[in-house]
PDB file of N, CA and C in Angstrom:
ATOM      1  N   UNK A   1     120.454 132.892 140.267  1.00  0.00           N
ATOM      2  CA  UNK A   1     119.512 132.004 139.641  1.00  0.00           C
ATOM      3  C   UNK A   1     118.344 132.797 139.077  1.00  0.00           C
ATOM      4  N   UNK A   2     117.690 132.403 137.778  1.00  0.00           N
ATOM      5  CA  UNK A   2     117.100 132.908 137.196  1.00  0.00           C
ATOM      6  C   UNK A   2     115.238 132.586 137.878  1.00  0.00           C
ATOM      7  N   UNK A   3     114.453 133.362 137.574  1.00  0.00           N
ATOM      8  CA  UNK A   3     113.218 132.757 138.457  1.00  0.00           C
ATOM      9  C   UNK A   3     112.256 131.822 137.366  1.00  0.00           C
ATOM     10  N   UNK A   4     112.529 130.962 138.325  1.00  0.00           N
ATOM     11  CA  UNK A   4     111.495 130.231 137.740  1.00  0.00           C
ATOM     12  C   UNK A   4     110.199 129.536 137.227  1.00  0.00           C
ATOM     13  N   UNK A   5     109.434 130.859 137.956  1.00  0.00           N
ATOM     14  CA  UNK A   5     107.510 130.875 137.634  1.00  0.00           C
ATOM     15  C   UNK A   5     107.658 132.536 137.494  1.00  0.00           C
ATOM     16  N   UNK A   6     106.716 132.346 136.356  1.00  0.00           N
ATOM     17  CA  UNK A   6     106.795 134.037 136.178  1.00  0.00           C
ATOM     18  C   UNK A   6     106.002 134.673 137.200  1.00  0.00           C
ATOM     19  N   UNK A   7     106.044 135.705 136.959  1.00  0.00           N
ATOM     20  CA  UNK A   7     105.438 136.867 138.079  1.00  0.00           C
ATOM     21  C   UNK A   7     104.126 136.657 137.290  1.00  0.00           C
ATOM     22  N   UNK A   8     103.508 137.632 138.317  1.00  0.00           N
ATOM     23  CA  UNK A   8     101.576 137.416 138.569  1.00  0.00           C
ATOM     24  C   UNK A   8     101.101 138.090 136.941  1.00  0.00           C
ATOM     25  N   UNK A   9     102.210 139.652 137.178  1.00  0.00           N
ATOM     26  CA  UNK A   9     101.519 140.689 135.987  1.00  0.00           C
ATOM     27  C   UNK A   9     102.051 140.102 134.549  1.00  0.00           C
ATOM     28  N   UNK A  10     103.075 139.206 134.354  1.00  0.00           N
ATOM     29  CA  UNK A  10     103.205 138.367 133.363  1.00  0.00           C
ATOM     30  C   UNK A  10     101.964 137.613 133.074  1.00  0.00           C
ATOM     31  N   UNK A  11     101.826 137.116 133.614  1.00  0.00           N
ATOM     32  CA  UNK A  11     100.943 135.439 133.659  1.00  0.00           C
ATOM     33  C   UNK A  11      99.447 136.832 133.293  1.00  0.00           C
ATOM     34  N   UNK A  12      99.341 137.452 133.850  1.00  0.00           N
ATOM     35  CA  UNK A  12      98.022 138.529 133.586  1.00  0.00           C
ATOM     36  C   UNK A  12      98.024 139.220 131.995  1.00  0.00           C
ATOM     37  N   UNK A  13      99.293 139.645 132.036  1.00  0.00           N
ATOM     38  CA  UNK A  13      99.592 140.360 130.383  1.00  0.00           C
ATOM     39  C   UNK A  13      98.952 139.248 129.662  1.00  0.00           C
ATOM     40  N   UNK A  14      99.582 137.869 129.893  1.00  0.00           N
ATOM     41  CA  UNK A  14      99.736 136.922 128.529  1.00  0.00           C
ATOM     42  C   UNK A  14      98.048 136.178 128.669  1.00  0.00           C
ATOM     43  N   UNK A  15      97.376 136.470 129.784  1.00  0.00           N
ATOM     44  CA  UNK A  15      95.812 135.940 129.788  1.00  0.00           C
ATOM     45  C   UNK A  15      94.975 137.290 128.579  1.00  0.00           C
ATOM     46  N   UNK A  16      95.423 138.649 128.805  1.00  0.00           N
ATOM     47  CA  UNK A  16      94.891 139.094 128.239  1.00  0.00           C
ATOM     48  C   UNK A  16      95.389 138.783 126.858  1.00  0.00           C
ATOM     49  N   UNK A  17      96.768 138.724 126.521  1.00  0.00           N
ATOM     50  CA  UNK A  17      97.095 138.908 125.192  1.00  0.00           C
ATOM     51  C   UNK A  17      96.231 137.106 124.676  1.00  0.00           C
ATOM     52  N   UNK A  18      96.111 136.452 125.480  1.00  0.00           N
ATOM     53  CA  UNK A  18      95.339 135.514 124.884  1.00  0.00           C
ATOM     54  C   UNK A  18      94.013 135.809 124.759  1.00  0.00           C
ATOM     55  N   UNK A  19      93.177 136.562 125.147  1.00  0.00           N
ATOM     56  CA  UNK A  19      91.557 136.789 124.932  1.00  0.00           C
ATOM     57  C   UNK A  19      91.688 138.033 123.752  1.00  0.00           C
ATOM     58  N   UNK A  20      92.591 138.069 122.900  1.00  0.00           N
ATOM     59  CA  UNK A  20      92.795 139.387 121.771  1.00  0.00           C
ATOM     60  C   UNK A  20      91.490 139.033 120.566  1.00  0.00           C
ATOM     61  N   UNK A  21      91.565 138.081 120.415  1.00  0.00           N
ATOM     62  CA  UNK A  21      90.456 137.617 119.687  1.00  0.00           C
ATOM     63  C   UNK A  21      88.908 137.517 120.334  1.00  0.00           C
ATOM     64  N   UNK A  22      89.016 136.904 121.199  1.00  0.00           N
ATOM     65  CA  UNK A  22      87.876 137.349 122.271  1.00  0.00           C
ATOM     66  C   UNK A  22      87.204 139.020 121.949  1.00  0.00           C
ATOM     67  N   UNK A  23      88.203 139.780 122.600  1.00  0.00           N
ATOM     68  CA  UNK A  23      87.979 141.245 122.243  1.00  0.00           C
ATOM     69  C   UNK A  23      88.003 141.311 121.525  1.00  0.00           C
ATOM     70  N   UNK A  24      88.132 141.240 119.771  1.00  0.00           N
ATOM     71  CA  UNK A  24      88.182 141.993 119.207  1.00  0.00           C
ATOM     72  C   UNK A  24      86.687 141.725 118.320  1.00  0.00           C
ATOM     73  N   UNK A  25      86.272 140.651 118.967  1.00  0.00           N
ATOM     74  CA  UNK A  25      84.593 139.968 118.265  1.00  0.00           C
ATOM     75  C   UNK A  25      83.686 140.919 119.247  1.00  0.00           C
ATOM     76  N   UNK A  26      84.445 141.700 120.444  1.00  0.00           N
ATOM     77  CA  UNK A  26      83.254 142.186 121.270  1.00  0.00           C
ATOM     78  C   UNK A  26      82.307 143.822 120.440  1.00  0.00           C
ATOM     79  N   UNK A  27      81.900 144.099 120.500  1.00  0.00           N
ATOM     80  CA  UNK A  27      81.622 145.531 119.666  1.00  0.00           C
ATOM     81  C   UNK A  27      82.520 146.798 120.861  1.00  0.00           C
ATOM     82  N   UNK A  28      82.036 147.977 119.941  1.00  0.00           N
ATOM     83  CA  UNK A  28      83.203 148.588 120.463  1.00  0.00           C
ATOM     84  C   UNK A  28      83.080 149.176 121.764  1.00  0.00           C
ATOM     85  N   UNK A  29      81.915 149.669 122.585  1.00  0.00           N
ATOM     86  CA  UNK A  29      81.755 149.564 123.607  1.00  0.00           C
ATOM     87  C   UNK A  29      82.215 149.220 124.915  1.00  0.00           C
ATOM     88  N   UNK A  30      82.009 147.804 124.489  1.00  0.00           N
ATOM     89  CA  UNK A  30      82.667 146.674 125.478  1.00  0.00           C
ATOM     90  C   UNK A  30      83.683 146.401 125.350  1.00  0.00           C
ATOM     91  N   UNK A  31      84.869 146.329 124.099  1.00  0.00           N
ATOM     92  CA  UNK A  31      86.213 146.165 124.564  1.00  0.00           C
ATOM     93  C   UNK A  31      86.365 147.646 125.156  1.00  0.00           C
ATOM     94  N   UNK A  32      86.122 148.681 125.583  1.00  0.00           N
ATOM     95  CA  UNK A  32      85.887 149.755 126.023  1.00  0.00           C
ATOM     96  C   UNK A  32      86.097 149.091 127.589  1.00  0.00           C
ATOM     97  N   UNK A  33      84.720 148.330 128.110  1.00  0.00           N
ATOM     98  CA  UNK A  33      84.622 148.029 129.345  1.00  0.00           C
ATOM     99  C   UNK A  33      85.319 146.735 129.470  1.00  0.00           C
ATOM    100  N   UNK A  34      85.971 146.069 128.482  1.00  0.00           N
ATOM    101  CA  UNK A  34      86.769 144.862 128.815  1.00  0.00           C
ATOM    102  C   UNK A  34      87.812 145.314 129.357  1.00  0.00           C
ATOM    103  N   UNK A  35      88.914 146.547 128.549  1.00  0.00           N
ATOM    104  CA  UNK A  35      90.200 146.897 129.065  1.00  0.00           C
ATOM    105  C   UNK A  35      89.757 147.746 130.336  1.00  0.00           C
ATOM    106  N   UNK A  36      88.893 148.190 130.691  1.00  0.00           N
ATOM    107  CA  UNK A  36      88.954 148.864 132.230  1.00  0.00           C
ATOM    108  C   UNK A  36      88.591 147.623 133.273  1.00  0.00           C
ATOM    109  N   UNK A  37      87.786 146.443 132.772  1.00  0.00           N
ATOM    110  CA  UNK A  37      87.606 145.136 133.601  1.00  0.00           C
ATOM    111  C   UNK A  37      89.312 144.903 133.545  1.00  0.00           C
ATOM    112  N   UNK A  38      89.911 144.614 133.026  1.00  0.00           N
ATOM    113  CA  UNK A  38      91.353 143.769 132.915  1.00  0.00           C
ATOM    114  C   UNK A  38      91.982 145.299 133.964  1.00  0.00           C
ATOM    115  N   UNK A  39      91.887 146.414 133.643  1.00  0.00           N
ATOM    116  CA  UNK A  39      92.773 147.387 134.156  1.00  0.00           C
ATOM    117  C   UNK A  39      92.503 146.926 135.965  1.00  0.00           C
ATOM    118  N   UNK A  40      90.882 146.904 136.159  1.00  0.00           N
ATOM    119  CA  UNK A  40      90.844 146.323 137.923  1.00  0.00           C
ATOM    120  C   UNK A  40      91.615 145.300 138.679  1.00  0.00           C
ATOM    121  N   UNK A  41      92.029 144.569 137.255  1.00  0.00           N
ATOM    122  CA  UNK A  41      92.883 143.057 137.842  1.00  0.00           C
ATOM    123  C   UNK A  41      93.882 143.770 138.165  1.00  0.00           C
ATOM    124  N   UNK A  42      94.734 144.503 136.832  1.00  0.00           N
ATOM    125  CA  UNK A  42      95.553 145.035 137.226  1.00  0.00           C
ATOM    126  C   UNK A  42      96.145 145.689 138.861  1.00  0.00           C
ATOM    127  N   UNK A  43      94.745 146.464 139.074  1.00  0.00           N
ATOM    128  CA  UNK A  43      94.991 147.019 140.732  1.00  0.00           C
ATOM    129  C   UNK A  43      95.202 146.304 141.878  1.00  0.00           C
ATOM    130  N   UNK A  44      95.554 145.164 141.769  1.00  0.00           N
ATOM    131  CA  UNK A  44      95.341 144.198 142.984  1.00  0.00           C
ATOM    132  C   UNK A  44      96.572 143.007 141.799  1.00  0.00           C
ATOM    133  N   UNK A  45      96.944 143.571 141.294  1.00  0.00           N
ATOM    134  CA  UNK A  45      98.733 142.356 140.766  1.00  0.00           C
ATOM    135  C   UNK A  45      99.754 142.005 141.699  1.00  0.00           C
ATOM    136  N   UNK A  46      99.816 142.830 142.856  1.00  0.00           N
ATOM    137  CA  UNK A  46     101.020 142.963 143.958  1.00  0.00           C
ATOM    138  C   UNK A  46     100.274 141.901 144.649  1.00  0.00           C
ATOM    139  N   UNK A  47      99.042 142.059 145.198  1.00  0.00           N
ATOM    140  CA  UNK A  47      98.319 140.803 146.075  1.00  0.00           C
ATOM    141  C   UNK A  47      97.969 139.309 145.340  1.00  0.00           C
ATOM    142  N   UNK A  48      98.036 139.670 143.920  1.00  0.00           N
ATOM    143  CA  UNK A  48      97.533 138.222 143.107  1.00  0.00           C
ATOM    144  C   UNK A  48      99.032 137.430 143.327  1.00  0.00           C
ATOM    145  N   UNK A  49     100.195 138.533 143.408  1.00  0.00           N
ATOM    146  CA  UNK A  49     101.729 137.984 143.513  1.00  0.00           C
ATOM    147  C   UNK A  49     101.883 136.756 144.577  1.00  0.00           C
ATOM    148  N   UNK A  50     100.983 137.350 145.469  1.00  0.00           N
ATOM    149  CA  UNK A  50     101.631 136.458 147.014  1.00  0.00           C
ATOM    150  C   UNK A  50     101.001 135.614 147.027  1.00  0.00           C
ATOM    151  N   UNK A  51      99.196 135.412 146.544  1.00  0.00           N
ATOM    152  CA  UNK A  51      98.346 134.229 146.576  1.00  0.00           C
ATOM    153  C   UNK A  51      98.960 132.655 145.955  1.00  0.00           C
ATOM    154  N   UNK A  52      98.412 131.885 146.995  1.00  0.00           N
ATOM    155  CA  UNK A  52      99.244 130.780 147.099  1.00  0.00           C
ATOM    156  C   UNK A  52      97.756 130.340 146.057  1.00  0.00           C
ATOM    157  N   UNK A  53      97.546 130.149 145.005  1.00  0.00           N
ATOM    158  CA  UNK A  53      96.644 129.760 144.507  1.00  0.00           C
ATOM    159  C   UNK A  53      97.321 128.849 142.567  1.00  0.00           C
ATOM    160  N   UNK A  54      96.360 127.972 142.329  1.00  0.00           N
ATOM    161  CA  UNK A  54      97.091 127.305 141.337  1.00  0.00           C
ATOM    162  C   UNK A  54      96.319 128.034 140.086  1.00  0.00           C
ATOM    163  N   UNK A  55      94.880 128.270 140.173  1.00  0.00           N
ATOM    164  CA  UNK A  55      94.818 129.148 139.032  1.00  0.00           C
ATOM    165  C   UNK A  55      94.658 130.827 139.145  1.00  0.00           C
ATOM    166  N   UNK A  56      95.686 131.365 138.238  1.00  0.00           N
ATOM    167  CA  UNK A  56      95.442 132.683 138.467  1.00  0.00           C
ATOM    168  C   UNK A  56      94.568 133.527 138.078  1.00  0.00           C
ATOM    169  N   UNK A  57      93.381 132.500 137.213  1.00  0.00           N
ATOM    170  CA  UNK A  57      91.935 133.203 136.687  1.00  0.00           C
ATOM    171  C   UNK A  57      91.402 133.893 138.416  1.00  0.00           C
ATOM    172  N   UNK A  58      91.360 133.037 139.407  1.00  0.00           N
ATOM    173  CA  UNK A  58      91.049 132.821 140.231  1.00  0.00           C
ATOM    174  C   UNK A  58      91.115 134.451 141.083  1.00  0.00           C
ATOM    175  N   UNK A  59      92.302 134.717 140.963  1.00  0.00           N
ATOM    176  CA  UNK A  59      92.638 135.956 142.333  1.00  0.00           C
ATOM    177  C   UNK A  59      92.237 137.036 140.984  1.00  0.00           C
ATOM    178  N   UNK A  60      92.473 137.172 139.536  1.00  0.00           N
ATOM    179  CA  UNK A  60      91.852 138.479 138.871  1.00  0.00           C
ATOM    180  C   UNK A  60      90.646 138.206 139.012  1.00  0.00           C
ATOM    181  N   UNK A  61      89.776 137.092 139.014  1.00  0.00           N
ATOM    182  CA  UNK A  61      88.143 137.604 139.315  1.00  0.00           C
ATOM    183  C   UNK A  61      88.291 138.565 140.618  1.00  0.00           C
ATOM    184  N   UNK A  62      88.638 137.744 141.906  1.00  0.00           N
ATOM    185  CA  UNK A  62      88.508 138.471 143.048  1.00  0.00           C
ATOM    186  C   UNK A  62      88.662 140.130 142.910  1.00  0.00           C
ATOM    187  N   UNK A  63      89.841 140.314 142.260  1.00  0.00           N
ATOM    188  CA  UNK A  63      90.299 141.566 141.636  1.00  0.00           C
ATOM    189  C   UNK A  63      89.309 142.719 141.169  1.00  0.00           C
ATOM    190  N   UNK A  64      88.854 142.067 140.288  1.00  0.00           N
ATOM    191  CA  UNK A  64      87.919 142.855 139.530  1.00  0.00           C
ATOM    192  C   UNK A  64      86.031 142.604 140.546  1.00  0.00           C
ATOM    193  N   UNK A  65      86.132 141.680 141.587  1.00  0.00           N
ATOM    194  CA  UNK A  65      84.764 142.028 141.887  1.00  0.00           C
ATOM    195  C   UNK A  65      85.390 142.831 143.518  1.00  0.00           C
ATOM    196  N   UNK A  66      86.165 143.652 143.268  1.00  0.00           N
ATOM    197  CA  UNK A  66      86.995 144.382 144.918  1.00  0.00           C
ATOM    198  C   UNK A  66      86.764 145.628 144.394  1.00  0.00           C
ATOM    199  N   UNK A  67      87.148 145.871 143.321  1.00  0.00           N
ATOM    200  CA  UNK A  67      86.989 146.954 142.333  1.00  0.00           C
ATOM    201  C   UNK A  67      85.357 147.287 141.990  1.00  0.00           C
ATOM    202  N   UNK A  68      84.912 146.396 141.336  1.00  0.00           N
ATOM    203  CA  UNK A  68      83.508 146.585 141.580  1.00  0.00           C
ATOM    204  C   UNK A  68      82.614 146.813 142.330  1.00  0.00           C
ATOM    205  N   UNK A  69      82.988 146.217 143.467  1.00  0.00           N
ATOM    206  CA  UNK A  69      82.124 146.361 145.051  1.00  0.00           C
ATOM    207  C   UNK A  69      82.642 147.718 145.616  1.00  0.00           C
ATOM    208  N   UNK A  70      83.872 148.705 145.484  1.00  0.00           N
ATOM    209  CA  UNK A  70      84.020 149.427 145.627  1.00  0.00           C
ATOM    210  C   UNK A  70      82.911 150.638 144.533  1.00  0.00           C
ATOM    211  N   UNK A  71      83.365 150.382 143.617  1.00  0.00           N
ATOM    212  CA  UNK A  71      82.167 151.462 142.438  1.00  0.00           C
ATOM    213  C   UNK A  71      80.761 151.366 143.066  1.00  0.00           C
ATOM    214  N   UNK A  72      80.377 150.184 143.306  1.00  0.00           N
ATOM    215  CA  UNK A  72      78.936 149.909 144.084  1.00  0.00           C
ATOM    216  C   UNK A  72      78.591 150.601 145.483  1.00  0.00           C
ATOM    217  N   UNK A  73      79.625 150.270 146.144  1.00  0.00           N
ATOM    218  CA  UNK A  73      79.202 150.903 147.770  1.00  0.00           C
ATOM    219  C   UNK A  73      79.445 152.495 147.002  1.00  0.00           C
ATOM    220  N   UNK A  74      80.378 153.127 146.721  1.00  0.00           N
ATOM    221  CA  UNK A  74      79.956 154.648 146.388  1.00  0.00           C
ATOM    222  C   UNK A  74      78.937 155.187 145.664  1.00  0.00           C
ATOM    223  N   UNK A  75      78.305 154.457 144.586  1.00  0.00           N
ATOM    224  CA  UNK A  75      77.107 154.604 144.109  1.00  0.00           C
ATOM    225  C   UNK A  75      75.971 154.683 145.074  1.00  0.00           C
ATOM    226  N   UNK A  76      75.841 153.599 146.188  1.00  0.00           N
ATOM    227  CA  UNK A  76      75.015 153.759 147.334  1.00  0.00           C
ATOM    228  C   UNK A  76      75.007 154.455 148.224  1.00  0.00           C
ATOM    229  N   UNK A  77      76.484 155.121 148.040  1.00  0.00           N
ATOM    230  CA  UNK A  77      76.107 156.007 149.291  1.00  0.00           C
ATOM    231  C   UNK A  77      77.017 155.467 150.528  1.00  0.00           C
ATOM    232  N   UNK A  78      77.340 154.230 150.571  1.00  0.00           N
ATOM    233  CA  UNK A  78      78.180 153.795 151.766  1.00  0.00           C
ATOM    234  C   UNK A  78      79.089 154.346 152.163  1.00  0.00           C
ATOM    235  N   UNK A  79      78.720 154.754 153.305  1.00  0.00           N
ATOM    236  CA  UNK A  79      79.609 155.908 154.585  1.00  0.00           C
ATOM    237  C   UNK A  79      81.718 155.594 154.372  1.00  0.00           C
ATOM    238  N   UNK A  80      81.946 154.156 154.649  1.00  0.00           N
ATOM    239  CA  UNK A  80      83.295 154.282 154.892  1.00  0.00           C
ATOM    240  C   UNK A  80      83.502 153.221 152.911  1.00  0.00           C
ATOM    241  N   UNK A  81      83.081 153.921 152.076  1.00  0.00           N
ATOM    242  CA  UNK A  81      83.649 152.985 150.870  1.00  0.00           C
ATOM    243  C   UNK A  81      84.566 153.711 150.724  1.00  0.00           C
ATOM    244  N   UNK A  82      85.787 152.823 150.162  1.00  0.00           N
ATOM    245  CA  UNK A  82      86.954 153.714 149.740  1.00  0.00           C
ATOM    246  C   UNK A  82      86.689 153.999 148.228  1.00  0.00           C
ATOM    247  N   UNK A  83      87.705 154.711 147.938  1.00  0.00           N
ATOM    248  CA  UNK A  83      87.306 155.570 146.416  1.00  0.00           C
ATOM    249  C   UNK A  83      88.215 154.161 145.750  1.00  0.00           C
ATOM    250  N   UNK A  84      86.808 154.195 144.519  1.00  0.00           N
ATOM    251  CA  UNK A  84      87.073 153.102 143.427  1.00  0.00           C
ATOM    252  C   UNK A  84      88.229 153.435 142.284  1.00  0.00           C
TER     253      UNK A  84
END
């Protein structure tokens, strides 16, 4: 049997390939920091897989502020941050 809800990094590809216009109004900079924001979701796709959740905006925010809070605690200095 074929599956029948796509996978997480699907449903993620096709959110970004829908904000293409979005990005491409951003200046160039920031689609700079948009595709490394989308790349953080990326790092956490295996865990967005298993979340029992109905929107998947939902687990890439989490994504990208796990990623962030990591860049942050090493910027500060925090003793046990893992590398961002």
């Amino acid at each position: 049997m074929g599956r029948t809800v796509p996978s997480f990094r699907t449903v993620l590809d096709d959110m970004i390939i829908d904000l293409a216009d979005y990005k491409r109004t951003l200046r160039k900079n920031d689609r700079v920091v948009f595709d490394r924001i989308m790349d953080m979701a990326r790092e956490h796709a295996s865990a967005s897989t298993v979340a029992a959740t109905i929107d998947p905006m939902e687990t890439i925010m989490i994504s990208i502020l796990i990623e962030q809070q990591k860049q942050i605690d090493k910027l500060k200095g925090v003793k046990d941050a893992p590398p961002p």
